[in-house]
C-alpha atoms as a PDB file:
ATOM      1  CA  UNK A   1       7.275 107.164-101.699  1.00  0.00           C
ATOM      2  CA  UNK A   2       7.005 106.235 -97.913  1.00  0.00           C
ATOM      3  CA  UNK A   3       7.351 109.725 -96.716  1.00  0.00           C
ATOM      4  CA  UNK A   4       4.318 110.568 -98.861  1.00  0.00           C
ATOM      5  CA  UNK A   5       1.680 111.471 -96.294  1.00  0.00           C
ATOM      6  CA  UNK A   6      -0.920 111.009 -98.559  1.00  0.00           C
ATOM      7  CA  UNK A   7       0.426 107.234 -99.311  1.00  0.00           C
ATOM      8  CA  UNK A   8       1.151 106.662 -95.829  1.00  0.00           C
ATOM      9  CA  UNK A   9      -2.715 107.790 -94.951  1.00  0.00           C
ATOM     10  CA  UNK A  10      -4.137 106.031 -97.324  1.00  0.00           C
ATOM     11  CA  UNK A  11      -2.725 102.119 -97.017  1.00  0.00           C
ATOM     12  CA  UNK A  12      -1.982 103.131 -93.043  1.00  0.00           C
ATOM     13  CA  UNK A  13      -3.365  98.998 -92.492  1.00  0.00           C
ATOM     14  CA  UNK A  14      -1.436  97.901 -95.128  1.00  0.00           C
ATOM     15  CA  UNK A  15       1.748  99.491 -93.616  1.00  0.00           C
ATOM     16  CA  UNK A  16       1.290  97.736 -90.543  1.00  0.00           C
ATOM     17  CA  UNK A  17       0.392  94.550 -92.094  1.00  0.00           C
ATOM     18  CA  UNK A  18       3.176  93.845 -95.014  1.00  0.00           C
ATOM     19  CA  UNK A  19       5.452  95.091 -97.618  1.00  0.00           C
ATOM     20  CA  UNK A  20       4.307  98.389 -98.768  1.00  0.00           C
ATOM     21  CA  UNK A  21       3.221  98.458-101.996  1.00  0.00           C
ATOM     22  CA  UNK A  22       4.999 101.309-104.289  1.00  0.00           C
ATOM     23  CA  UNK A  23       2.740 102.666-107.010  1.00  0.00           C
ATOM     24  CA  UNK A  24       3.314 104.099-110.200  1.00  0.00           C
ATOM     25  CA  UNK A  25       2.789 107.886-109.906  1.00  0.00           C
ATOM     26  CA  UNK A  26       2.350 109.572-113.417  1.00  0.00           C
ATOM     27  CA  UNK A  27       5.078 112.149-112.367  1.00  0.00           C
ATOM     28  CA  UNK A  28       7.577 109.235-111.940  1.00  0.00           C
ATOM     29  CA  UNK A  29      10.592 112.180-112.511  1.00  0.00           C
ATOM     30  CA  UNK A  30       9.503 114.317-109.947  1.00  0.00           C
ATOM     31  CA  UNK A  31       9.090 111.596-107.066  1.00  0.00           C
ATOM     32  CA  UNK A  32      12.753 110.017-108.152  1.00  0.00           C
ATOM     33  CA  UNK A  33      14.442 113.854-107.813  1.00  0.00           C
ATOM     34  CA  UNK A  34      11.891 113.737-104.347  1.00  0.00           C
ATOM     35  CA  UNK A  35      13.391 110.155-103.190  1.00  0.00           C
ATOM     36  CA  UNK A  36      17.076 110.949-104.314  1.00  0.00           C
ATOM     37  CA  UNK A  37      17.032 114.269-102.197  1.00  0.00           C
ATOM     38  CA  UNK A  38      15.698 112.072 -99.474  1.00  0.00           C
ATOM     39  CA  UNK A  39      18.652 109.741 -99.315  1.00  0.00           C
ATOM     40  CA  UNK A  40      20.948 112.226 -99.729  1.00  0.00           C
ATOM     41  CA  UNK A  41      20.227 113.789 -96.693  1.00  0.00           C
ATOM     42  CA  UNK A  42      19.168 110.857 -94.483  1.00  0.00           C
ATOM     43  CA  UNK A  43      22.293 108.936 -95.127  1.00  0.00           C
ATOM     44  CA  UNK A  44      24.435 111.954 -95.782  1.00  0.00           C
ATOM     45  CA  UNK A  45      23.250 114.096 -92.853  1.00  0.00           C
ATOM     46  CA  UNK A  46      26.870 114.424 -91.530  1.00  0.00           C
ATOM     47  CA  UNK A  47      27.656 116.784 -94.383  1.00  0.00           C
ATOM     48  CA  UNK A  48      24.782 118.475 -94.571  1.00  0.00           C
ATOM     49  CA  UNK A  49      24.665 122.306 -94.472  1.00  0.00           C
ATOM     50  CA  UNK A  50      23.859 122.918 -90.666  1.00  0.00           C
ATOM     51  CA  UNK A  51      20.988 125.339 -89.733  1.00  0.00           C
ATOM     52  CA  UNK A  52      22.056 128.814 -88.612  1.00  0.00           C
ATOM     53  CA  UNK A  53      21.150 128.546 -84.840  1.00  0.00           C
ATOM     54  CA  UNK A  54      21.878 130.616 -82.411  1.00  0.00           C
ATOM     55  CA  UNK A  55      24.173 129.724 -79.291  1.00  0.00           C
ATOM     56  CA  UNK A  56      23.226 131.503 -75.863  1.00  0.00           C
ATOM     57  CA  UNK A  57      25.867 130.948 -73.375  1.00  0.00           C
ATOM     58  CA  UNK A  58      25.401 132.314 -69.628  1.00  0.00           C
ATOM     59  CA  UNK A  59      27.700 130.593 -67.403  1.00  0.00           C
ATOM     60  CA  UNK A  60      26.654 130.258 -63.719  1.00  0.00           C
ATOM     61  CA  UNK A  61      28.987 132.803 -61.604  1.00  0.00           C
ATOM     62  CA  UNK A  62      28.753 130.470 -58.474  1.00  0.00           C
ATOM     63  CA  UNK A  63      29.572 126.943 -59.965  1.00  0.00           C
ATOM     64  CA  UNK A  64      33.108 125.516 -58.616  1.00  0.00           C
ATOM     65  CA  UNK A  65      36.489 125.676 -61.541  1.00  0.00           C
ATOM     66  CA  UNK A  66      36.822 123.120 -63.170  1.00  0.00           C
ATOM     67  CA  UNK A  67      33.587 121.533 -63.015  1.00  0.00           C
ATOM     68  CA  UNK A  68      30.968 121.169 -65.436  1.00  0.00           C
ATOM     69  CA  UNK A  69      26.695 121.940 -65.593  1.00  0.00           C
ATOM     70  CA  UNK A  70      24.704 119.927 -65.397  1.00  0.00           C
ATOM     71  CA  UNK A  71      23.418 118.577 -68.673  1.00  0.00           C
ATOM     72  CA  UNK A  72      19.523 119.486 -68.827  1.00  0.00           C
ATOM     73  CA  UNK A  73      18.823 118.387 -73.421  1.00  0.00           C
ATOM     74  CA  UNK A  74      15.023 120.088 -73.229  1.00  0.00           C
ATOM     75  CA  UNK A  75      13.793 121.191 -76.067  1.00  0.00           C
ATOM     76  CA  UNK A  76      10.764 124.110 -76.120  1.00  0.00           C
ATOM     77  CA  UNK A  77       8.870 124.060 -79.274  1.00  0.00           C
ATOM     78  CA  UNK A  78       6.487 126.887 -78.357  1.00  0.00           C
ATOM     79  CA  UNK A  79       9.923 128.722 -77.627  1.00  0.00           C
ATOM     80  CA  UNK A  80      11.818 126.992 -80.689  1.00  0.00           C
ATOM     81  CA  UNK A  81      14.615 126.975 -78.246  1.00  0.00           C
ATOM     82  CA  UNK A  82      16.903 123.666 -77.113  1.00  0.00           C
ATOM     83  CA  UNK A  83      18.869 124.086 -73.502  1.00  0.00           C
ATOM     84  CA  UNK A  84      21.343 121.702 -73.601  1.00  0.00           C
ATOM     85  CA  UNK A  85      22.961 122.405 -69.644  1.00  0.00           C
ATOM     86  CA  UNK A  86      22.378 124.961 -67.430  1.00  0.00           C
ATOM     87  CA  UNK A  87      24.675 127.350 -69.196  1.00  0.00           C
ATOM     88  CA  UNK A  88      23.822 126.803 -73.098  1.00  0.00           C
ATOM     89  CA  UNK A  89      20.753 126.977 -75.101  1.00  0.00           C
ATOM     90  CA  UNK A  90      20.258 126.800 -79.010  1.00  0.00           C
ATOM     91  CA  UNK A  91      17.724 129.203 -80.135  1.00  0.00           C
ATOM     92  CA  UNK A  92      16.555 129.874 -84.035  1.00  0.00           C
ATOM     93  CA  UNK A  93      15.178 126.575 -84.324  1.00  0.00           C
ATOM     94  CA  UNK A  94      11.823 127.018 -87.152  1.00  0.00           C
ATOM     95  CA  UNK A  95       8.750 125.800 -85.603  1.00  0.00           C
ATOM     96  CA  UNK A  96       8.575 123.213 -88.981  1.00  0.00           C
ATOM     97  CA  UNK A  97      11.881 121.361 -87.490  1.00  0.00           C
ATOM     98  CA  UNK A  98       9.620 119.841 -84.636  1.00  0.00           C
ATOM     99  CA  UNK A  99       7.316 118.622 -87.475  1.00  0.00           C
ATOM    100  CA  UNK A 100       9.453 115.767 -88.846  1.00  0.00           C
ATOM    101  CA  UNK A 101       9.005 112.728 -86.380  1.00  0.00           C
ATOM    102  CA  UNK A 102      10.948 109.583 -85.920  1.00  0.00           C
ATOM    103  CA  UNK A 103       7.924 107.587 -84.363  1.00  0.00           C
ATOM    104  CA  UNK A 104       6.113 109.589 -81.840  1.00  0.00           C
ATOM    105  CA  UNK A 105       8.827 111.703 -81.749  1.00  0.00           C
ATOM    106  CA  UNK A 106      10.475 114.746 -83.259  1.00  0.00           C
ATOM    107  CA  UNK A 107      14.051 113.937 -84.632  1.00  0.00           C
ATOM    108  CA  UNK A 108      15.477 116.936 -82.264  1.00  0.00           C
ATOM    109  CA  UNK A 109      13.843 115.409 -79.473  1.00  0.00           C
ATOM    110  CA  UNK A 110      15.060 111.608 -80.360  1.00  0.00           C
ATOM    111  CA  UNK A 111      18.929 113.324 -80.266  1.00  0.00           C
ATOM    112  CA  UNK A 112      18.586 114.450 -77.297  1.00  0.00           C
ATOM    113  CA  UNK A 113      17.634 111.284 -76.253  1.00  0.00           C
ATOM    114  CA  UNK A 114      20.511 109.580 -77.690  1.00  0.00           C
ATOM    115  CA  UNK A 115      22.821 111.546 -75.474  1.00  0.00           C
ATOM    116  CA  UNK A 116      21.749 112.042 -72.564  1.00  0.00           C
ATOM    117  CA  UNK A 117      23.656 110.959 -68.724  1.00  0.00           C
ATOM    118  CA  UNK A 118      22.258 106.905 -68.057  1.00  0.00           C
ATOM    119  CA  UNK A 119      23.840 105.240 -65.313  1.00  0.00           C
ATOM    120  CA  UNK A 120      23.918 101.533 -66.459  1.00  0.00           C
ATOM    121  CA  UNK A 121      21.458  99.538 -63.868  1.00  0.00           C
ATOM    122  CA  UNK A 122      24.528  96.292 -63.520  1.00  0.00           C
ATOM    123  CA  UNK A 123      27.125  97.810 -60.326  1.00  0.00           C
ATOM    124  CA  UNK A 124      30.081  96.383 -62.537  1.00  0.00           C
ATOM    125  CA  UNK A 125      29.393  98.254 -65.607  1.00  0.00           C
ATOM    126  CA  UNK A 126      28.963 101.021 -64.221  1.00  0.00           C
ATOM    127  CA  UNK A 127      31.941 101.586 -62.150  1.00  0.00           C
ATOM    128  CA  UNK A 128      34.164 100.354 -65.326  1.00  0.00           C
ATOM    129  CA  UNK A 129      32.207 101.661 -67.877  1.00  0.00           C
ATOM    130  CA  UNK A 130      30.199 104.613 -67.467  1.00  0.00           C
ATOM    131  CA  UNK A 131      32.714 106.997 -68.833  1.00  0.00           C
ATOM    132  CA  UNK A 132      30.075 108.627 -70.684  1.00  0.00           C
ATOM    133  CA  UNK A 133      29.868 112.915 -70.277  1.00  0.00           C
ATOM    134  CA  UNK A 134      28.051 115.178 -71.878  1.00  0.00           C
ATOM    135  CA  UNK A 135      30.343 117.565 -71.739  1.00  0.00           C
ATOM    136  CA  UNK A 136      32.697 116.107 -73.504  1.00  0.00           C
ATOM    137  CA  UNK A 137      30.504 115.826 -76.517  1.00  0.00           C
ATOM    138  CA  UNK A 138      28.643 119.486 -76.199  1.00  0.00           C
ATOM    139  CA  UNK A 139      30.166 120.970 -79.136  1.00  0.00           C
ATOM    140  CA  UNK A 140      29.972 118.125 -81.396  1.00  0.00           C
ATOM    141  CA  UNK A 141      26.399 117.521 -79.916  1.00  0.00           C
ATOM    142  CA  UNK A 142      25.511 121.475 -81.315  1.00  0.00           C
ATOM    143  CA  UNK A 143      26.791 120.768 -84.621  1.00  0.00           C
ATOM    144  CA  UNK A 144      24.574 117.578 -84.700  1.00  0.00           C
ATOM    145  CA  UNK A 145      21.809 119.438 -83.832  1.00  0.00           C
ATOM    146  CA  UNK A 146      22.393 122.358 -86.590  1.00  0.00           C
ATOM    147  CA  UNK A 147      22.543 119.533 -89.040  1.00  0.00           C
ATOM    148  CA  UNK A 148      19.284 117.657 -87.632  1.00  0.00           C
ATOM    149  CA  UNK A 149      17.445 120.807 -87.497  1.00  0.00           C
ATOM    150  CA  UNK A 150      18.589 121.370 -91.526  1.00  0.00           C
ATOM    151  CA  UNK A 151      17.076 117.668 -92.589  1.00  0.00           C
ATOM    152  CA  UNK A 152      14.282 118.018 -90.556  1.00  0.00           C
ATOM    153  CA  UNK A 153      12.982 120.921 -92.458  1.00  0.00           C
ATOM    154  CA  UNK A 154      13.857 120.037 -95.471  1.00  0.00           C
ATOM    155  CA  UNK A 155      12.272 116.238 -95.139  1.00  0.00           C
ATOM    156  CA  UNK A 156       9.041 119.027 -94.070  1.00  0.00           C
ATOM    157  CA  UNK A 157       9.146 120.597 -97.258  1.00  0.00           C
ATOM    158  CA  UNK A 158       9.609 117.930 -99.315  1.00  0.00           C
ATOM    159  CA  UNK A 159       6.584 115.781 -97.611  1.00  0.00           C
ATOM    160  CA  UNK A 160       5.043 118.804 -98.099  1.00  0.00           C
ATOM    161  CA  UNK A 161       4.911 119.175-101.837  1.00  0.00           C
ATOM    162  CA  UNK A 162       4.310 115.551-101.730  1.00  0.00           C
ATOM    163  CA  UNK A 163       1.223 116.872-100.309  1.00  0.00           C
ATOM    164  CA  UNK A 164      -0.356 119.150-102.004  1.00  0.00           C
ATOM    165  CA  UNK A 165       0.278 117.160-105.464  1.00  0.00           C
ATOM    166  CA  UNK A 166      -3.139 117.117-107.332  1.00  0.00           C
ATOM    167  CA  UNK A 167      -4.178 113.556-107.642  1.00  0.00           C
ATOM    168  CA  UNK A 168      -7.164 114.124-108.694  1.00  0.00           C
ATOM    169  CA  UNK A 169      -6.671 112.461-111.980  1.00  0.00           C
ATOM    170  CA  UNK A 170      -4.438 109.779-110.897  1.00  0.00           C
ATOM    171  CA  UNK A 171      -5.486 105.827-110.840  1.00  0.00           C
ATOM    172  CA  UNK A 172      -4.007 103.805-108.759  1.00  0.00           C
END
């Protein structure tokens, strides 16, 4: 029910006030199957079927063995393209991904977030804690992002139909 952009529009005050109130659709069946698919793929995103992106590797000729690039996490939505270092980009990424946001945010963009370089501001931390690479994580980090990329368009489609439900006939 609180995916429902028509719901969320429509008590937007209320939302930011107190406990959202959950109506009573006539269609009660549909909005349960709506909700269940929901959960399933919010909590259960780990096994979700990942999106069939496309990997782009170039490596850099010049850069010295053994080391890594530098980790850039961009993502291009004109493009529909995510360059994760200077040597990989994902590509094949539907414009509709971009659509599903975590705040003011799309949920591509908030993973990328989540894992990129920080140097921790406290001098101690850092130099006994910042063990943190991205290259370590880059191919776990792609798989993520297949599987991000799958809920997000789903959650789209689904908010969607929520959409363009006729309610014309409905009381609330």
């Amino acid at each position: 029910m609180l995916h429902d952009p028509v719901y969320r529009e429509k008590y937007a005050l209320n939302l930011k006030r107190e406990f959202p109130r959950i109506p009573f659709y006539p269609d009660f069946a549909q909005w349960v199957a709506w909700g269940e698919a929901l959960m399933a793929m919010h909590i259960g995103y780990e096994q979700v079927e990942p999106w069939l992106v496309e990997r782009i590797d170039t490596p850099q000729p010049k850069r010295a063995p053994g080391t890594h690039p530098k980790p850039v996490l961009k993502s291009n939505v004109a493009a529909g393209n995510v360059v994760l270092d200077a040597d990989t980009q994902i590509t094949g990424i539907p414009s509709q991904a971009w659509n599903y946001r975590l705040g003011n945010r799309s949920a591509i963009d908030w993973v990328l977030d989540q894992h990129k370089e920080k140097k921790p501001r406290d001098p101690t931390i850092a130099a006994k804690f910042n063990t943190y690479r991205f290259a370590d994580y880059k191919e776990s980090m792609i798989d993520l992002l297949a599987r991000v990329v799958r809920v997000s368009v789903d959650t789209v489609a689904i908010t969607a139909a929520m959409q363009a439900l006729d309610r014309s006939d409905w009381t609330e």
